[in-house]
Structure formats: structure tokens, C-alpha cells
N, C-alpha and C. Protein backbone atom coordinates (compact mmCIF):
# COMPACT_ATOMS: atom_id res chain seq x y z
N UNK A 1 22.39 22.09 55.36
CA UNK A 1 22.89 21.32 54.24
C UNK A 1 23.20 22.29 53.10
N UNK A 2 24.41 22.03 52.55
CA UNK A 2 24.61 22.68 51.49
C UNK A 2 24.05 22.33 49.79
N UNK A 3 24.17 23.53 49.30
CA UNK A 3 23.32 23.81 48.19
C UNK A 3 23.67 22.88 47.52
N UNK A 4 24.67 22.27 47.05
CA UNK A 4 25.65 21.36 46.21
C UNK A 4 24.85 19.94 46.65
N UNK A 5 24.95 19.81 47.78
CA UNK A 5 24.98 18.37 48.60
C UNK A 5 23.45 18.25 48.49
N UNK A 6 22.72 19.33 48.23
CA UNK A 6 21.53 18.72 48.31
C UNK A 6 20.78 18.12 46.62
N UNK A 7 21.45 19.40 45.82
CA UNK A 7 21.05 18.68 44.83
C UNK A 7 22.11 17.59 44.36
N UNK A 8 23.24 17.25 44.53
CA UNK A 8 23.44 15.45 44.33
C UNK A 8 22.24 14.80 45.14
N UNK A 9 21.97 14.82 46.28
CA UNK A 9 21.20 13.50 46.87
C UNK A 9 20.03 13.67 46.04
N UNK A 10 19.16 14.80 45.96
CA UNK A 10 17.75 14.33 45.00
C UNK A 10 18.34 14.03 43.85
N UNK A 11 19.49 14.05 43.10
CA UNK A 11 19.42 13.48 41.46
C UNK A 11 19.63 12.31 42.08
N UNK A 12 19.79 11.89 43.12
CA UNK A 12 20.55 10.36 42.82
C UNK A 12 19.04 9.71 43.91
N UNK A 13 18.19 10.57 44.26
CA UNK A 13 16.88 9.77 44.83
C UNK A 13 16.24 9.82 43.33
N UNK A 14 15.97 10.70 42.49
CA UNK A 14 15.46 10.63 41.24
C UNK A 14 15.81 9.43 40.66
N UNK A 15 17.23 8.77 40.45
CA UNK A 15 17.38 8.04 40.08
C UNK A 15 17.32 6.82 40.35
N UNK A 16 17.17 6.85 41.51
CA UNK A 16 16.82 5.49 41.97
C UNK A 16 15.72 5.53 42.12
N UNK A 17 15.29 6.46 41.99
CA UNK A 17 13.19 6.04 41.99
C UNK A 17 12.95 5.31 40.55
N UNK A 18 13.86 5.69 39.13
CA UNK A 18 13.74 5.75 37.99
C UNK A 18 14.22 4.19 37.87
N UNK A 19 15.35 3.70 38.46
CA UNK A 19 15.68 2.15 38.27
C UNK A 19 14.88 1.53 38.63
N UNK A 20 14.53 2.04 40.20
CA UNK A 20 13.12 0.76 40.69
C UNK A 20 11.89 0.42 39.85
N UNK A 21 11.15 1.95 39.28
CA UNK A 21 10.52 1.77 38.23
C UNK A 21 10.65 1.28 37.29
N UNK A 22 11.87 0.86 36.92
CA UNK A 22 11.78 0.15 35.53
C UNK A 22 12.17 -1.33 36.18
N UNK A 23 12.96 -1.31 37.45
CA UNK A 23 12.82 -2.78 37.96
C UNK A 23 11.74 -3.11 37.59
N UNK A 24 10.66 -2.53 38.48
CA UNK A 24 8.88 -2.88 39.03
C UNK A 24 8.79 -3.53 37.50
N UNK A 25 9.06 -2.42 36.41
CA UNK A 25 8.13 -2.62 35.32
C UNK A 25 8.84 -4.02 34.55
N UNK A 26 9.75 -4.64 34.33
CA UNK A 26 10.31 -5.36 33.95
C UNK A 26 9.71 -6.61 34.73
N UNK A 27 9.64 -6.98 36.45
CA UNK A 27 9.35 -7.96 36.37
C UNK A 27 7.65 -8.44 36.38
N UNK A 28 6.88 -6.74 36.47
CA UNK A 28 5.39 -6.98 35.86
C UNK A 28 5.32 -7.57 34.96
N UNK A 29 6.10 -7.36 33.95
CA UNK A 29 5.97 -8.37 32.74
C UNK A 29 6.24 -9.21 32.55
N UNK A 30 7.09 -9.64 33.23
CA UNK A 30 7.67 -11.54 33.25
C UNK A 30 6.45 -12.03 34.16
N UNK A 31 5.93 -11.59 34.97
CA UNK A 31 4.46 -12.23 35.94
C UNK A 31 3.16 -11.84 34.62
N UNK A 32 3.35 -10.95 34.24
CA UNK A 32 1.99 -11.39 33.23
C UNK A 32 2.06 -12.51 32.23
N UNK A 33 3.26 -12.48 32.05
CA UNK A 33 3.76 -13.62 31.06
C UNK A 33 3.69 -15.10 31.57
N UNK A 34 3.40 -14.86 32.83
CA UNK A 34 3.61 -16.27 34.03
C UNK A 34 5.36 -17.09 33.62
N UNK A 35 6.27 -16.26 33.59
CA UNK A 35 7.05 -16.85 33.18
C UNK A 35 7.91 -16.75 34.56
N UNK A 36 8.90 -18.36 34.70
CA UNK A 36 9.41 -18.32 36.03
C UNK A 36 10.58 -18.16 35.79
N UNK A 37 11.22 -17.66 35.02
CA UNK A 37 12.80 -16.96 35.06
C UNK A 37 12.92 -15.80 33.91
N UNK A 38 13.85 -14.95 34.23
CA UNK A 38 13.65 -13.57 33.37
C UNK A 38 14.91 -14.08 32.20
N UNK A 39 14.74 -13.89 31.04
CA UNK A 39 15.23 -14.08 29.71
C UNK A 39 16.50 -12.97 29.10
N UNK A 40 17.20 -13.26 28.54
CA UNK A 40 17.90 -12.53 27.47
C UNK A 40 17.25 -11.35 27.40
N UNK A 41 15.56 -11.00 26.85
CA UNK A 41 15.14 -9.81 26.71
C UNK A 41 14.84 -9.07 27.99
N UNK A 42 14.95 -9.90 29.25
CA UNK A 42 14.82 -8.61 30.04
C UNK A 42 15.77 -8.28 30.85
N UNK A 43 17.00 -8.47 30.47
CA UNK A 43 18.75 -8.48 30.23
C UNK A 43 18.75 -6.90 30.03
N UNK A 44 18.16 -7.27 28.34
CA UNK A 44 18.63 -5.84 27.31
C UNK A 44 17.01 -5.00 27.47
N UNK A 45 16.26 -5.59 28.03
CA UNK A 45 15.29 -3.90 28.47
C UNK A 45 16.02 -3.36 29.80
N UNK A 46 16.61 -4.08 30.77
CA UNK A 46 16.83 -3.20 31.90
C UNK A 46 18.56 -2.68 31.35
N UNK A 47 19.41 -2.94 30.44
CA UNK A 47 20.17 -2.41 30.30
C UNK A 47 19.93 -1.16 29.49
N UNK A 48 18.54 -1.32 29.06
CA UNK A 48 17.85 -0.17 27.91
C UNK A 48 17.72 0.87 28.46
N UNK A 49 16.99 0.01 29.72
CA UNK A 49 16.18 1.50 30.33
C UNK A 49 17.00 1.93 31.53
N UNK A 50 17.29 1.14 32.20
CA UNK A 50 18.00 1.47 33.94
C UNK A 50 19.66 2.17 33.63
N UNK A 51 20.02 1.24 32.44
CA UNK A 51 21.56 1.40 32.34
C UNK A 51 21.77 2.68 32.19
N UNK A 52 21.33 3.68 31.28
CA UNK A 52 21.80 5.11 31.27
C UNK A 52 21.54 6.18 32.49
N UNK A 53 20.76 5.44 33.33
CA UNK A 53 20.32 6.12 34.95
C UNK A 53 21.12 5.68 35.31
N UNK A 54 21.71 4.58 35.68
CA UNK A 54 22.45 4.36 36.36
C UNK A 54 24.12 4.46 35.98
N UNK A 55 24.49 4.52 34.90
CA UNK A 55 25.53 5.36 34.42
C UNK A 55 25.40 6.72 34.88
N UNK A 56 24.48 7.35 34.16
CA UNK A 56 24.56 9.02 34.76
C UNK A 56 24.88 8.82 36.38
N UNK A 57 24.04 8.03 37.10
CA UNK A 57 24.33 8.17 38.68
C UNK A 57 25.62 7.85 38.77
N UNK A 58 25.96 7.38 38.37
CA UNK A 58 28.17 6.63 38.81
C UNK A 58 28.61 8.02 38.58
N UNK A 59 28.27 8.62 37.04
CA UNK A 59 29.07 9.69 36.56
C UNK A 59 29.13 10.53 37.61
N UNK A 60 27.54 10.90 38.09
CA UNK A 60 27.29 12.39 39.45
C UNK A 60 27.60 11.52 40.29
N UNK A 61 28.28 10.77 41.18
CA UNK A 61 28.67 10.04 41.98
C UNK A 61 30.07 10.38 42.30
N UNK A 62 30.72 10.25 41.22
CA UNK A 62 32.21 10.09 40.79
C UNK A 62 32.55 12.05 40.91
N UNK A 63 31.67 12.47 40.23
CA UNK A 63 31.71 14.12 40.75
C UNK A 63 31.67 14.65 41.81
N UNK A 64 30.83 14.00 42.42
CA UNK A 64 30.37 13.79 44.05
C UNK A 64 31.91 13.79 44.89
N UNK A 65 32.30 12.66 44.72
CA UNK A 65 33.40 11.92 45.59
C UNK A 65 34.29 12.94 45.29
N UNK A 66 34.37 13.75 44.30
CA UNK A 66 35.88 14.58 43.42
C UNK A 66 35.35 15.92 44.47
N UNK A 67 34.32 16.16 44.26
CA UNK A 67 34.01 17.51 45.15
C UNK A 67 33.73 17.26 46.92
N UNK A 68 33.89 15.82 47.24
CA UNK A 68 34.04 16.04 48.73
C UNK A 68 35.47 16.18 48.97
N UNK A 69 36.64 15.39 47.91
CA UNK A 69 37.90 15.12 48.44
C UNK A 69 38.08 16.88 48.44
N UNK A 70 37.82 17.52 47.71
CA UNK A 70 38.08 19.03 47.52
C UNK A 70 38.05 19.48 48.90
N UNK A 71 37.11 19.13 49.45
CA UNK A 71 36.35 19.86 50.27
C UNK A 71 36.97 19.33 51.82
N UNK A 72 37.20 18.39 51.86
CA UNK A 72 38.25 17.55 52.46
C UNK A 72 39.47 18.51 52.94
N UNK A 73 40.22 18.72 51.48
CA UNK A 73 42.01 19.01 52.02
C UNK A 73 41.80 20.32 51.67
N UNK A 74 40.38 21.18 51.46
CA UNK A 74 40.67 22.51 51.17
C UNK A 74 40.06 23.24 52.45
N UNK A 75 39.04 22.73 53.38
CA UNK A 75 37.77 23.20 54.16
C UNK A 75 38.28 22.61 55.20
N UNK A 76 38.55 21.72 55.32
CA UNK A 76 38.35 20.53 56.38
C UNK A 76 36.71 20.56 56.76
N UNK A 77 35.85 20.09 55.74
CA UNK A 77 34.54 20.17 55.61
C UNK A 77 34.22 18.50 55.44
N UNK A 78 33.55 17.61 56.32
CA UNK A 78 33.24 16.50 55.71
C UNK A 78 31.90 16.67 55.60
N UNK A 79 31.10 17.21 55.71
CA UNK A 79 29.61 16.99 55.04
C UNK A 79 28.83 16.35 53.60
N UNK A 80 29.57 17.06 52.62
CA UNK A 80 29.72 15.85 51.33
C UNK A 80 30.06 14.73 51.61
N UNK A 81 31.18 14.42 52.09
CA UNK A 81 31.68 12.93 51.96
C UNK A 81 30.56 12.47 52.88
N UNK A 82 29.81 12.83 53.78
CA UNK A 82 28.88 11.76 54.73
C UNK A 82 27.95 11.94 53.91
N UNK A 83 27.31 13.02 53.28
CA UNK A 83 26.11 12.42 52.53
C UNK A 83 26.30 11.63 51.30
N UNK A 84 27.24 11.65 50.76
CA UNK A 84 27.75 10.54 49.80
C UNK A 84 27.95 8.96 50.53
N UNK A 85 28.07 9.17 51.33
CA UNK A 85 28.25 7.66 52.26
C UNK A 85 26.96 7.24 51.90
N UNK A 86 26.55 8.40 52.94
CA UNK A 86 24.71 8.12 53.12
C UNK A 86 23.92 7.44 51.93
N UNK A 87 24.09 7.75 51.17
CA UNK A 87 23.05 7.80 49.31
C UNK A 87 23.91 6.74 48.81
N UNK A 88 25.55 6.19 48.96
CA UNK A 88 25.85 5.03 48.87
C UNK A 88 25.50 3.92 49.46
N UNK A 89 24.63 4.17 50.77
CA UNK A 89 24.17 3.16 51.85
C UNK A 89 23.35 3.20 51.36
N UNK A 90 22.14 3.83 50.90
CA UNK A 90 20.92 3.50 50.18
C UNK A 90 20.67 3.16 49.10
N UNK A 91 21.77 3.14 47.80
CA UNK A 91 21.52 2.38 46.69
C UNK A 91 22.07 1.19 46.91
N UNK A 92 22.63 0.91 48.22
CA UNK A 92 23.26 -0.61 48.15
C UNK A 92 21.87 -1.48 48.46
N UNK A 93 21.50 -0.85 49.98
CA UNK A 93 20.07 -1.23 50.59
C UNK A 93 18.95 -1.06 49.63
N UNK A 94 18.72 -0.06 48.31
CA UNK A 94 17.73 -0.41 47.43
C UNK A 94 18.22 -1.98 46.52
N UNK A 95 19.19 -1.60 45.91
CA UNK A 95 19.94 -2.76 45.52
C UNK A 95 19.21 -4.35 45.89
N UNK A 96 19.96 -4.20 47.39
CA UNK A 96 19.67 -5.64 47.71
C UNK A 96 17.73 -5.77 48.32
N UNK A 97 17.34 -4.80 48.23
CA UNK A 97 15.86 -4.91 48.32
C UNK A 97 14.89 -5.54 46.90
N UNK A 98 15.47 -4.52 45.61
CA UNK A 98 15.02 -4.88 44.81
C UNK A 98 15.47 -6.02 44.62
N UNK A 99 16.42 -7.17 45.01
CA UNK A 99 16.97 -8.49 44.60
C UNK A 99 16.22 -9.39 45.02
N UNK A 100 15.60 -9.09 46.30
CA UNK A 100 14.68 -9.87 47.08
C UNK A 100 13.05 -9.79 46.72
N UNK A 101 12.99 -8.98 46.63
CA UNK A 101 11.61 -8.40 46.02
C UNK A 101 11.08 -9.12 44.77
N UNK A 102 11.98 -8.98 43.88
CA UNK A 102 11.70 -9.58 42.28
C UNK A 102 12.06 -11.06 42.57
């Protein structure tokens, strides 16, 4: 695995360790609260806290995709583009985990 390809996938496991955590922590607090639907405020805490992780991840994402097409029509190298698949298959599958979960 290349040097490049490896550090995108840990920033973007970092980051999704960092959303889940603030998932987790967001709906700990609606269960301590015993409250049975999440509110306006925990709207704007997870846009507080998750949104700039998960912006930065689109941004290194979007860098990602720019440096496989490179790599694509310059190498004929697809290794980026599959681990970008890959780490797109797993924030979909965290995604719809954390949907079920909470």
C-alpha cells in the first residue's frame, strides 16, 4: 500500500471514529434526559461537533478522488481509486449503522 493511500484511509478512520463519538455522545444525552425524540438542540450540537469532521472528510475525500483520477490516466494505477471505494463503503455502512443504533 502506498504511502499516500494509507494516510487518507486513517484520516478518514480518525474521522469516523470522531463522528460516531459525538453520535454516541449526543444520543447519551437525549437517554439521560429520557427524552423520546432528539430536538432542534441536538440538530445544532451534531452540526457543532460532527459537521467540521465531516466537512474536512468530503474535503480529503474530494482530494482523494482528484489524486486517484491522476493516477488513473497517468500510471494506469487503480489502487487509490479501490481504497477510496473501500472507505466510501464504510462510511456508508457506518452511516446506516449509526441510524439504526440511535
Amino acid at each position: 500500500m502506498k504511502k499516500s493511500t494509507l494516510i487518507f484511509s486513517v484520516a478518514n478512520l480518525v474521522g469516523l471514529l470522531l463522528c460516531a463519538l459525538f453520535v454516541s455522545r449526543i444520543v447519551h444525552l437525549a437517554k439521560l434526559e429520557q427524552r423520546d425524540y432528539y430536538g432542534a438542540s441536538d440538530s445544532f450540537t451534531f452540526l457543532g461537533t460532527a459537521g467540521p469532521v465531516l466537512l474536512l472528510c468530503l474535503i480529503l475525500n474530494a482530494s482523494w478522488a482528484i489524486k486517484a483520477l491522476v493516477d488513473i490516466f497517468r500510471r494506469r494505477d487503480y489502487q487509490a481509486s479501490l481504497a477510496l471505494a473501500a472507505v466510501a463503503v464504510v462510511w456508508a455502512a457506518s452511516f446506516v449503522i449509526m441510524r439504526f443504533v440511535t
